[in-house]
N, C-alpha and C. Protein backbone atom coordinates (compact mmCIF):
# COMPACT_ATOMS: atom_id res chain seq x y z
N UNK A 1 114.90 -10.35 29.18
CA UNK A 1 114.56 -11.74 29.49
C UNK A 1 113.14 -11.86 29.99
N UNK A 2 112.73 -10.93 31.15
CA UNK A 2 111.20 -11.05 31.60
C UNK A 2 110.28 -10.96 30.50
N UNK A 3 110.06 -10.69 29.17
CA UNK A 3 109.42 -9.85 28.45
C UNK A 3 109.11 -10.88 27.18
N UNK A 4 109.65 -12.59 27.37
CA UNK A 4 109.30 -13.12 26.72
C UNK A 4 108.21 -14.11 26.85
N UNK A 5 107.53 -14.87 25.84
CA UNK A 5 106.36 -15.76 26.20
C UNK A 5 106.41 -17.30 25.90
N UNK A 6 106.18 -18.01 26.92
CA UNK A 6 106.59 -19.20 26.46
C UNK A 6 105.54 -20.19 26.01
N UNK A 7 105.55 -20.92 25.31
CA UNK A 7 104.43 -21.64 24.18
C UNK A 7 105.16 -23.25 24.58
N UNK A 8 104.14 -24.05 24.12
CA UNK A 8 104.81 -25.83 24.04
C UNK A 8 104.39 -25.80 23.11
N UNK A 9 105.76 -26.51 22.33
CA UNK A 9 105.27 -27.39 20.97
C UNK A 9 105.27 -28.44 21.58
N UNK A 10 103.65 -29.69 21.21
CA UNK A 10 103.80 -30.92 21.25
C UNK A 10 103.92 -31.64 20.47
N UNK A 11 104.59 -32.41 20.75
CA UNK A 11 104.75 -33.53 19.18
C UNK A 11 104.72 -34.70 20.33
N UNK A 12 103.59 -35.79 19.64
CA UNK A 12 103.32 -36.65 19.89
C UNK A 12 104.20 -38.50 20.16
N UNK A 13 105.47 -37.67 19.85
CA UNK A 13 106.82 -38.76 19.46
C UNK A 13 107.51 -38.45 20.66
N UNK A 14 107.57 -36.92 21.17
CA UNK A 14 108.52 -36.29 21.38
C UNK A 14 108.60 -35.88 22.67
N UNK A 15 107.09 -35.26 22.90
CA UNK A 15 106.69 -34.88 24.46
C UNK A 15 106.83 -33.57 23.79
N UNK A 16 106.62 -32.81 24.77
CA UNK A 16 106.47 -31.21 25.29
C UNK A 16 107.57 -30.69 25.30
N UNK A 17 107.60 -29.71 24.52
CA UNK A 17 109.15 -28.54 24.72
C UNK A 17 108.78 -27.28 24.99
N UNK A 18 109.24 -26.25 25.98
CA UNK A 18 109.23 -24.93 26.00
C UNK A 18 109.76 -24.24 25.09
N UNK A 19 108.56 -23.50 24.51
CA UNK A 19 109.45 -22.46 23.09
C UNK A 19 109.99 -21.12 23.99
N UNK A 20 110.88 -20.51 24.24
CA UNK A 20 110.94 -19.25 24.07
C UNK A 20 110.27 -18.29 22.88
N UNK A 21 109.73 -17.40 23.38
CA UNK A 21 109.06 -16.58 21.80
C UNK A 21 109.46 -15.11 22.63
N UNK A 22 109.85 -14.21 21.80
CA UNK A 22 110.55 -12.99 21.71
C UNK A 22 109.66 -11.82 21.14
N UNK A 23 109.07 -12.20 20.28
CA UNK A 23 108.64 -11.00 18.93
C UNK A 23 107.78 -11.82 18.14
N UNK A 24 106.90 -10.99 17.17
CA UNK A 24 105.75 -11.44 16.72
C UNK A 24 106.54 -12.19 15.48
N UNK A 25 107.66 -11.71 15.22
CA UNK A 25 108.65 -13.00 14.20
C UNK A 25 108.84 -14.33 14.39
N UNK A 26 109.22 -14.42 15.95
CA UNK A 26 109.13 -15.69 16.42
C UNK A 26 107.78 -16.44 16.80
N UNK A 27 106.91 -15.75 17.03
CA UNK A 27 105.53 -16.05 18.02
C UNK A 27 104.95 -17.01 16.11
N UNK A 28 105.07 -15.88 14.82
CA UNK A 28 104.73 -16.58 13.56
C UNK A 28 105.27 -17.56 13.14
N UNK A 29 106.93 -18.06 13.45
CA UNK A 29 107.70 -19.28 13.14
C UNK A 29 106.91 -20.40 14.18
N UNK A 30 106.51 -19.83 15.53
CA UNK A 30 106.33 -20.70 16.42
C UNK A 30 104.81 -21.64 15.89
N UNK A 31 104.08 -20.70 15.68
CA UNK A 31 102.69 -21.20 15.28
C UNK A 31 102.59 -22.08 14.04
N UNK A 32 103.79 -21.75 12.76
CA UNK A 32 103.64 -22.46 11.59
C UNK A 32 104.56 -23.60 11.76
N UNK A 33 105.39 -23.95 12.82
CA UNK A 33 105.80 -24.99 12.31
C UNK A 33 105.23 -26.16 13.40
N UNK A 34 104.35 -25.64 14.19
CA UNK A 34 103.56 -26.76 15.02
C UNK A 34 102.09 -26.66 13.94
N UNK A 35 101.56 -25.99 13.95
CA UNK A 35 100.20 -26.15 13.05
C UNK A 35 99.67 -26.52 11.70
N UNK A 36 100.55 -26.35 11.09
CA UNK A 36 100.64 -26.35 9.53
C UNK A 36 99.84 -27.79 8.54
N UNK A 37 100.46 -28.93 10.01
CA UNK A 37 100.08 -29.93 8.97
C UNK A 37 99.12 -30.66 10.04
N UNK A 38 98.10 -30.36 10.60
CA UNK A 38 96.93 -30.70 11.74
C UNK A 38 96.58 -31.99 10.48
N UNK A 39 96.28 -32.60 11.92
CA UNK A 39 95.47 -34.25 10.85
C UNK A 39 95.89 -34.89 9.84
N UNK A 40 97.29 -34.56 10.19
CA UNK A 40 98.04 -35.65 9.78
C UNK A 40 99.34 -36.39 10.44
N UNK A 41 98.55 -36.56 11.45
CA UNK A 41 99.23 -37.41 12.73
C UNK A 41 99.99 -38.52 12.71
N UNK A 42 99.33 -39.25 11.95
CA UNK A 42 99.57 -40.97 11.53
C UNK A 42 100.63 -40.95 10.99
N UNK A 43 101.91 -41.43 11.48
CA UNK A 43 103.23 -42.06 10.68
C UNK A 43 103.81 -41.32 10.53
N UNK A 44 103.89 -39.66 10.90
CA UNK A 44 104.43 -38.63 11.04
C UNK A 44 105.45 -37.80 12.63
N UNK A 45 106.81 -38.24 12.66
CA UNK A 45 107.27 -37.37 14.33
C UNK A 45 107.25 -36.18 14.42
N UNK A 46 106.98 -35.25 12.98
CA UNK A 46 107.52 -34.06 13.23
C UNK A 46 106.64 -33.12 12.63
N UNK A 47 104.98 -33.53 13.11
CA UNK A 47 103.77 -33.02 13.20
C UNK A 47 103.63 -32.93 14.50
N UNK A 48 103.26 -31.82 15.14
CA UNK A 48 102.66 -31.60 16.47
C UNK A 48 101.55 -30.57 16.40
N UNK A 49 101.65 -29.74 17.51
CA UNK A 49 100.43 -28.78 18.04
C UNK A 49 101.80 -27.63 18.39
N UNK A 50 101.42 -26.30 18.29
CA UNK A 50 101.61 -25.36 19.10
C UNK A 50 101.01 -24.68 20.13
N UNK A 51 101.71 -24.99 21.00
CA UNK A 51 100.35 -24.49 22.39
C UNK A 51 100.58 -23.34 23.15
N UNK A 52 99.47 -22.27 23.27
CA UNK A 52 99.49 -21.38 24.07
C UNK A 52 98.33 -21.05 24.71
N UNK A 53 98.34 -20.69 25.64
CA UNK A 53 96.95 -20.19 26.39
C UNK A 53 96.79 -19.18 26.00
N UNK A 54 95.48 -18.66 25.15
CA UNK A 54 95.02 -17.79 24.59
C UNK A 54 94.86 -16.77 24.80
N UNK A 55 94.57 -16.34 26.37
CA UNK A 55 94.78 -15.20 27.73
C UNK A 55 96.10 -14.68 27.88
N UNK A 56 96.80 -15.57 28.23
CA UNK A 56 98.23 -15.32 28.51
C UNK A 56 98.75 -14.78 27.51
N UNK A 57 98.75 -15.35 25.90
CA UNK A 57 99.30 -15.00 24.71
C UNK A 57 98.75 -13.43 24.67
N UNK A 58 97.50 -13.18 24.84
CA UNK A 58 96.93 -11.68 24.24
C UNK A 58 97.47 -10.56 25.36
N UNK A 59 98.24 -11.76 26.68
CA UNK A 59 98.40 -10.78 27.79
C UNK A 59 99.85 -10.04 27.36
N UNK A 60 100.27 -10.67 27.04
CA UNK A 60 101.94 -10.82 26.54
C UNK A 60 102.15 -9.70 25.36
N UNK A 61 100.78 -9.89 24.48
CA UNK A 61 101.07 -8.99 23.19
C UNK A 61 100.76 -8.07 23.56
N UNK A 62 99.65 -7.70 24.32
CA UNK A 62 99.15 -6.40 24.63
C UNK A 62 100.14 -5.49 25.60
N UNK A 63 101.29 -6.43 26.64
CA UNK A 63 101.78 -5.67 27.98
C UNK A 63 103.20 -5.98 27.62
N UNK A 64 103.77 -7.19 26.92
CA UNK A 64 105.15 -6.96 26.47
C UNK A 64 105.44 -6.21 25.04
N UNK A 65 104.59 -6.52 24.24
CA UNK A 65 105.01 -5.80 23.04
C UNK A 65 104.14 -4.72 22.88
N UNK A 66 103.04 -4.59 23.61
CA UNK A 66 102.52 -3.23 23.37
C UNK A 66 102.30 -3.01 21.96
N UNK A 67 101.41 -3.98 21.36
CA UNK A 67 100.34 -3.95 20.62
C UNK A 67 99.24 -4.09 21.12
N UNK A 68 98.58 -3.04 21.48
CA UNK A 68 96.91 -3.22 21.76
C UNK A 68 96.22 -3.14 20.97
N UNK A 69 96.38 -2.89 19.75
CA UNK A 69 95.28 -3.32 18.26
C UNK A 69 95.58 -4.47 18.03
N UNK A 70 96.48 -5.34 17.92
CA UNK A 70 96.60 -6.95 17.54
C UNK A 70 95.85 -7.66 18.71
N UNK A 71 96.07 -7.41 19.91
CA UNK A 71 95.23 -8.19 21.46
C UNK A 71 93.90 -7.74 21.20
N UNK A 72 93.52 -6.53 20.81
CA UNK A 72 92.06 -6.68 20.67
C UNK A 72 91.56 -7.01 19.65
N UNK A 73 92.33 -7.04 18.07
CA UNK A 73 91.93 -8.29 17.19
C UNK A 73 91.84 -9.63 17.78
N UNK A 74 92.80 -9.89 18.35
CA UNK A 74 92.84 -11.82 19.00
C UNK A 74 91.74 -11.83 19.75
N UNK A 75 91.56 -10.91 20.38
CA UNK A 75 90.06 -11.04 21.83
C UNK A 75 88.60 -11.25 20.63
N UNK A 76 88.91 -10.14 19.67
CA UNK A 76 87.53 -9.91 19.24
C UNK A 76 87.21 -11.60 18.23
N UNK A 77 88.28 -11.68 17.60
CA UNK A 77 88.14 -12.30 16.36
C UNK A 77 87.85 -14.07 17.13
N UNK A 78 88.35 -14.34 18.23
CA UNK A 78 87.92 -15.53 19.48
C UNK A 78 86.88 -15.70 19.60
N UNK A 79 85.97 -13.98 20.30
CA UNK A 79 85.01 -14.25 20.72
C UNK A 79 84.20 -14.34 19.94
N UNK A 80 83.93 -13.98 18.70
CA UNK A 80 83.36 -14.05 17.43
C UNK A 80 83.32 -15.21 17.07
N UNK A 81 84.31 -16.43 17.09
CA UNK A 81 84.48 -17.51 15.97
C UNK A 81 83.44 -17.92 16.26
N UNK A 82 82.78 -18.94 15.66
CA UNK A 82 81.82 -20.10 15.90
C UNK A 82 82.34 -21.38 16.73
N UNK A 83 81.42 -22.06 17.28
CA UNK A 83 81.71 -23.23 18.38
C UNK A 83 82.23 -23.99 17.89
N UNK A 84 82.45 -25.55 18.47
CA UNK A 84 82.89 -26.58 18.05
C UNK A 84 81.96 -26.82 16.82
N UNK A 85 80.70 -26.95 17.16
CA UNK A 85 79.79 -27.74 15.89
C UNK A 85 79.75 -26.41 14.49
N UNK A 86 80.09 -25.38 14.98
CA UNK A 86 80.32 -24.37 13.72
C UNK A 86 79.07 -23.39 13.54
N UNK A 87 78.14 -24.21 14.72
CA UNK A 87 76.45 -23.45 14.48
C UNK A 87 76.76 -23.12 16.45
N UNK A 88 75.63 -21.71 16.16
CA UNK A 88 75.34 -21.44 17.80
C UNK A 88 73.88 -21.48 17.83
N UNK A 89 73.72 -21.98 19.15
CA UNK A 89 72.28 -22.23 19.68
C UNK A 89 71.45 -21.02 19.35
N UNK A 90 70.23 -20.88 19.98
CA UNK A 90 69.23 -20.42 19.74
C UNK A 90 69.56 -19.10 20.24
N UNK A 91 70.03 -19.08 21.45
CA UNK A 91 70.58 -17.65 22.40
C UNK A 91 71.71 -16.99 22.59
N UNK A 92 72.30 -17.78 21.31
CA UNK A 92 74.01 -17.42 20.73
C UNK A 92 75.29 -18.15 21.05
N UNK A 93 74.72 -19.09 22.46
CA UNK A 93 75.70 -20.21 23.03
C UNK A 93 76.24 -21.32 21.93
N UNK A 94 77.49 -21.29 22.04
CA UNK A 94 77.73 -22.22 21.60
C UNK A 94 77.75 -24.12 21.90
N UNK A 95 77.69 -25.07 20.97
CA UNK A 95 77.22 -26.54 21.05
C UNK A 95 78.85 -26.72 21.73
N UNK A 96 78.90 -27.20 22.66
CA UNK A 96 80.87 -27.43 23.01
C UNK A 96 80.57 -29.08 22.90
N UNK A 97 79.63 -29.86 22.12
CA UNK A 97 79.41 -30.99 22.46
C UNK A 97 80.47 -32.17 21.56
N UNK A 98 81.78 -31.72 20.60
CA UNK A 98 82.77 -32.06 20.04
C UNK A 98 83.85 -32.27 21.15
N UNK A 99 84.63 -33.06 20.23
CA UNK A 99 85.96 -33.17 21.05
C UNK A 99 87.02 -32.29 21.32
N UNK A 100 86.92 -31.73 22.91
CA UNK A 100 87.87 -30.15 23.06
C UNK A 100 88.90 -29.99 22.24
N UNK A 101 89.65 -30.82 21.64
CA UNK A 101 90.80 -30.18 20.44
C UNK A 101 90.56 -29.04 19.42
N UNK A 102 89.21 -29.63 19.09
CA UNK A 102 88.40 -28.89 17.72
C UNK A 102 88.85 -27.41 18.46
N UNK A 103 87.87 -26.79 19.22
CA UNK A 103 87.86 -25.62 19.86
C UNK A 103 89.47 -25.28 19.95
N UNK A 104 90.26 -25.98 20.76
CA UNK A 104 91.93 -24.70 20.44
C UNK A 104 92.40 -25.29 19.40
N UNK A 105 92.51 -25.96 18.50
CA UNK A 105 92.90 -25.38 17.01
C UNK A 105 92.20 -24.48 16.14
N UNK A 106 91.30 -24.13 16.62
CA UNK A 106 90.52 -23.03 16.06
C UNK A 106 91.25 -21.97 16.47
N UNK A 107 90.93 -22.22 17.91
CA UNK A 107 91.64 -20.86 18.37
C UNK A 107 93.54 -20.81 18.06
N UNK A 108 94.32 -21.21 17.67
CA UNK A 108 95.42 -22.06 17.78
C UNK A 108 95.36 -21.13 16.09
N UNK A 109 94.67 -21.27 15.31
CA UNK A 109 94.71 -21.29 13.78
C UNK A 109 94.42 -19.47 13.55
N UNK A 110 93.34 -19.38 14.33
CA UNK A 110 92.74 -17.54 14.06
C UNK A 110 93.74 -16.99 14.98
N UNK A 111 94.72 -16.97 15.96
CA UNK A 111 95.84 -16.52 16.46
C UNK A 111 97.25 -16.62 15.37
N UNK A 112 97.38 -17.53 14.75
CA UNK A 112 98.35 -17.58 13.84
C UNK A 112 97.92 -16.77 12.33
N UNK A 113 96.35 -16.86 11.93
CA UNK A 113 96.74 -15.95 11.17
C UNK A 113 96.33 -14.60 11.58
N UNK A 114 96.07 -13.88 12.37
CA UNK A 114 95.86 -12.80 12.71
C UNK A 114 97.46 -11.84 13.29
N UNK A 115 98.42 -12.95 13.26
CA UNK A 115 100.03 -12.68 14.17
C UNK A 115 100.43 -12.73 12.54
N UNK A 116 100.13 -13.29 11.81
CA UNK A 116 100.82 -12.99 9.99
C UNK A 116 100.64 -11.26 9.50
N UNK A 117 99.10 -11.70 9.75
CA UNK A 117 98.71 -10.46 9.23
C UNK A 117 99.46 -8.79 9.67
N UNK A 118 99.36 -8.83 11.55
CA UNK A 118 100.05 -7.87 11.47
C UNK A 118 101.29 -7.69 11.45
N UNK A 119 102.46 -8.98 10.94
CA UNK A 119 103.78 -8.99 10.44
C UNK A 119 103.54 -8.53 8.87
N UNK A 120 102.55 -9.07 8.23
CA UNK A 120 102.53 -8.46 6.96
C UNK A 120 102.18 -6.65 7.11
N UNK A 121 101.39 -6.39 7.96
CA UNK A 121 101.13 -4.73 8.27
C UNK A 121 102.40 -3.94 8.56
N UNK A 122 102.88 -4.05 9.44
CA UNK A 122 104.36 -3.83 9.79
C UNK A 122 105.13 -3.85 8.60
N UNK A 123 105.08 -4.74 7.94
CA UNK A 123 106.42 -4.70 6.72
C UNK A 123 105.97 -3.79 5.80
N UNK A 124 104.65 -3.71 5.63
CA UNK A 124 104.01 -2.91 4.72
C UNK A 124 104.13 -1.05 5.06
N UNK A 125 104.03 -1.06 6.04
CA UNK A 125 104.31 0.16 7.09
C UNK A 125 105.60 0.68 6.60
N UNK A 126 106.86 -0.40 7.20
CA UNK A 126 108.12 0.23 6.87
C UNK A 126 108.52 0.30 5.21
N UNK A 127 107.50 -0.46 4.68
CA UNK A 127 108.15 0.02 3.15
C UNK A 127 107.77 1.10 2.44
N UNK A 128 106.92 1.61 3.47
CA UNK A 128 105.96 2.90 3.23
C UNK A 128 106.59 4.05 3.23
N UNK A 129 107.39 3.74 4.75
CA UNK A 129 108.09 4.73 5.36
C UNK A 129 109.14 5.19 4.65
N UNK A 130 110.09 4.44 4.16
CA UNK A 130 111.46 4.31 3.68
C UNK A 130 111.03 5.22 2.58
């Protein structure tokens, strides 16, 4: 029970729900069925956001599931992305001068596919094995 991570899906109809997430099976259901259809809000209840704090999430993968190559993909591939405006300043800072959403669906989007990828590694692994 201690060993799981909890995420909000928001949906804008609906309010805030606590996900339980277990395993990088669930953590990938969790991310695709809040993210999938971004910006398309309008006239839609069962479009939301999946939310996690980005710290907490890499804390969880790295100390409950004990993947430390996936947490230091998520750390690296974060600190890497580009800013809100997509360009960095002169001294590598990024422009945060957009509306804060931009920034965690970015981050929100390179966490979900980087949690595919190493479900696709894993499967690839055990079909190796067998």
């Amino acid at each position: 029970w201690g060993e799981q991570f909890v995420g909000t899906a928001m949906n804008p109809t609906m309010g805030n729900t606590p996900i339980y997430i277990y395993s990088l099976v669930e953590a990938n259901k969790f991310f695709g069925a809040g993210n999938t259809n971004l910006g398309t809000l309008s006239g839609s209840s069962r479009v939301g956001i999946s939310w996690v704090e980005p710290p907490e999430f890499i804390s969880w993968v790295r100390d409950s599931l004990k993947d430390t190559e996936l947490a230091k993909a998520i750390e690296q591939a974060l600190a890497d992305a580009p800013g809100p405006s997509g360009q960095a300043d002169a001294d590598g800072a990024t422009n945060a001068a957009v509306s804060p959403i931009l920034p965690y669906l970015r981050q929100a989007n390179i966490i979900a596919e980087l949690v595919q990828i190493r479900l696709y590694q894993l499967k690839e692994a055990l079909g190796s094995a067998e």
